[in-house]
C-alpha atoms as a PDB file:
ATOM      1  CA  UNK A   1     107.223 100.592  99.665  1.00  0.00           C
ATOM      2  CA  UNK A   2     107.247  96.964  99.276  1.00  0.00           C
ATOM      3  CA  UNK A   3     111.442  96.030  98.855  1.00  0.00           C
ATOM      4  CA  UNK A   4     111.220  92.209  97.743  1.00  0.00           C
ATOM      5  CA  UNK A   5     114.991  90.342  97.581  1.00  0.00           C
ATOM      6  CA  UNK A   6     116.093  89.706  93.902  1.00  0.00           C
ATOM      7  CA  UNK A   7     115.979  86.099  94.386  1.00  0.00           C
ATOM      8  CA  UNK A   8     112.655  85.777  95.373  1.00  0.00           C
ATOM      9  CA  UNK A   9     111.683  88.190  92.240  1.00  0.00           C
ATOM     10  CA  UNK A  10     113.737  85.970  90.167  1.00  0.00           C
ATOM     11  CA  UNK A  11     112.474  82.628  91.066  1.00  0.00           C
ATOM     12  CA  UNK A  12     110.189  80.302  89.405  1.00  0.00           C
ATOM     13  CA  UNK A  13     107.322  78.658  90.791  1.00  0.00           C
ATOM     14  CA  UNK A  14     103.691  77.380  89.675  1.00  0.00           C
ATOM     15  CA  UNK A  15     100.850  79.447  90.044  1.00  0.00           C
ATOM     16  CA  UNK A  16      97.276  79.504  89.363  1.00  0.00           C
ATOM     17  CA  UNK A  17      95.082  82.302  89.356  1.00  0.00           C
ATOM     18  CA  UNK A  18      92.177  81.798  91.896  1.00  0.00           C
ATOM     19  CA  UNK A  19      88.394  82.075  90.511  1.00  0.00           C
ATOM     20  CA  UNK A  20      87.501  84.534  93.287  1.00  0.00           C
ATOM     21  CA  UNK A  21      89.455  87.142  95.334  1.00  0.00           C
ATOM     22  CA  UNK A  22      88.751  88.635  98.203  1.00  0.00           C
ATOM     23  CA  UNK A  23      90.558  91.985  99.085  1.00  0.00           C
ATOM     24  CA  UNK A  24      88.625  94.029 101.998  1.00  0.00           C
ATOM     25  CA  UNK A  25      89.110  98.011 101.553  1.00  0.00           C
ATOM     26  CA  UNK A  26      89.630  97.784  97.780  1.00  0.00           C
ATOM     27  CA  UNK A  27      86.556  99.164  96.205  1.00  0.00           C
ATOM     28  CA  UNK A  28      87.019 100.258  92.581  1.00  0.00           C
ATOM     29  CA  UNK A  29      84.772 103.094  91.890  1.00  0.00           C
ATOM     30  CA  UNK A  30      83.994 101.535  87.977  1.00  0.00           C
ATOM     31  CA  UNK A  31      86.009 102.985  85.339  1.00  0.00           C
ATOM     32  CA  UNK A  32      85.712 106.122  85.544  1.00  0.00           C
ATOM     33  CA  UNK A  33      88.762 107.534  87.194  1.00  0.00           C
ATOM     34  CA  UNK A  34      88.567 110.992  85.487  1.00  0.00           C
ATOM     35  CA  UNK A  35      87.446 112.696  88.487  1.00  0.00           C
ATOM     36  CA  UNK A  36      90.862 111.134  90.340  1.00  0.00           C
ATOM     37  CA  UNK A  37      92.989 112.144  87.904  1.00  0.00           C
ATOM     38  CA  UNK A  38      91.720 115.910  87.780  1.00  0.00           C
ATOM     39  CA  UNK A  39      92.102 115.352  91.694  1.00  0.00           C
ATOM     40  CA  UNK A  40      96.175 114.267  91.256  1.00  0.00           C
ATOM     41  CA  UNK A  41      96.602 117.062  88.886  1.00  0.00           C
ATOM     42  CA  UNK A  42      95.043 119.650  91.089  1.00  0.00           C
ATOM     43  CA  UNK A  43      97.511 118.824  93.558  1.00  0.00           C
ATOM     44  CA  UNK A  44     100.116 118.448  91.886  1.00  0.00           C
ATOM     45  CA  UNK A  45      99.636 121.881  90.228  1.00  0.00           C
ATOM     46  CA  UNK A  46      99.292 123.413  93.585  1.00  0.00           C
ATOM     47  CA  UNK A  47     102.276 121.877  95.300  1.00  0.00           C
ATOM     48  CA  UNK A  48     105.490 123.938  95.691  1.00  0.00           C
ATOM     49  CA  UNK A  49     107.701 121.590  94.621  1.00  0.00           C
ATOM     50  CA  UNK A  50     106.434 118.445  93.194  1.00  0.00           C
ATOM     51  CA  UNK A  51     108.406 115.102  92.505  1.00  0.00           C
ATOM     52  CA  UNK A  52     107.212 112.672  90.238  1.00  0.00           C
ATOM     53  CA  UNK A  53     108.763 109.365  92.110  1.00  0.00           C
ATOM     54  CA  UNK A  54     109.057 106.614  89.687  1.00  0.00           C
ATOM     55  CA  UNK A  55     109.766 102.684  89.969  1.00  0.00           C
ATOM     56  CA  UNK A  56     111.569  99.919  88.671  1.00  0.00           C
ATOM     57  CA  UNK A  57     108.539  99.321  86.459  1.00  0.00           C
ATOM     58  CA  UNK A  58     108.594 102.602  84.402  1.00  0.00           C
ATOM     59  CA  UNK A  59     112.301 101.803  83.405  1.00  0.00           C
ATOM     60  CA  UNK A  60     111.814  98.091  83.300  1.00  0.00           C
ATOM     61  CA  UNK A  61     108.799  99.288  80.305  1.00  0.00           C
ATOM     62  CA  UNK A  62     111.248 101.572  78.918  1.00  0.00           C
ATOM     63  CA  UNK A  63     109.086 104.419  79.626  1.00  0.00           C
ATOM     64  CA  UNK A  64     111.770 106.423  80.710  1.00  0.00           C
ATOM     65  CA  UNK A  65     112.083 107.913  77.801  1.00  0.00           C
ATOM     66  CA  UNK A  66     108.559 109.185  77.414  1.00  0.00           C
ATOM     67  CA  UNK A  67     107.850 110.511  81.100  1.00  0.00           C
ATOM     68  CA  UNK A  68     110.920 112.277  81.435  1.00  0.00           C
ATOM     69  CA  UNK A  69     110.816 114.747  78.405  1.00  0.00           C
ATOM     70  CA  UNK A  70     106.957 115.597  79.665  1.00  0.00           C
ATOM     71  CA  UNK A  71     107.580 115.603  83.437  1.00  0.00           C
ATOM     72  CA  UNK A  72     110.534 117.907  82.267  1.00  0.00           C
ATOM     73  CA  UNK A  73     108.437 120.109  79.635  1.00  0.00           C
ATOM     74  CA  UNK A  74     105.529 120.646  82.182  1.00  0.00           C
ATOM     75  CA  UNK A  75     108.658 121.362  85.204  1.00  0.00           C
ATOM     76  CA  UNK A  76     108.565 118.304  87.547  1.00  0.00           C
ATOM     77  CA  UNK A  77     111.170 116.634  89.145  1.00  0.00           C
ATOM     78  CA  UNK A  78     111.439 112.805  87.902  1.00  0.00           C
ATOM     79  CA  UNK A  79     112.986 110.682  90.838  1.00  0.00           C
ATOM     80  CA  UNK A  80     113.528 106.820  89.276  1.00  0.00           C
ATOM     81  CA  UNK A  81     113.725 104.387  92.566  1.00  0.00           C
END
């Protein structure tokens, strides 16, 4: 976890995206993340007590209200942070 201070989150500044990028270790697989998410939901099926942790960004989106109903319906534990 990442905790940045609310005034540097708040600030304003200039910024320019940058024509290339260069991130060593990140190597996207295409689109096709099907086989991943079979993967999470294997394990999440097979865990004994599994937590759904949340962040600021699911309640910032007001998704809240969608993912907690399911998470509850299908018997996971929603933890906001």
């Amino acid at each position: 976890m990442i905790d940045i201070p609310y005034d540097i989150q708040m600030a304003e500044f200039d910024f320019t995206y940058p024509t290339e990028v260069d991130l060593p270790g990140y190597n996207p697989k295409g689109n096709d993340f099907l086989d991943e998410i079979w993967e999470i939901g294997k394990a999440l099926d097979e865990a004994q007590y599994p937590v759904i942790c949340a962040g600021g960004g699911i309640i910032s989106s007001r998704a809240w209200e969608n993912c907690s109903p399911l998470l509850k319906h299908i018997g996971y534990l929603l933890s906001p942070l």
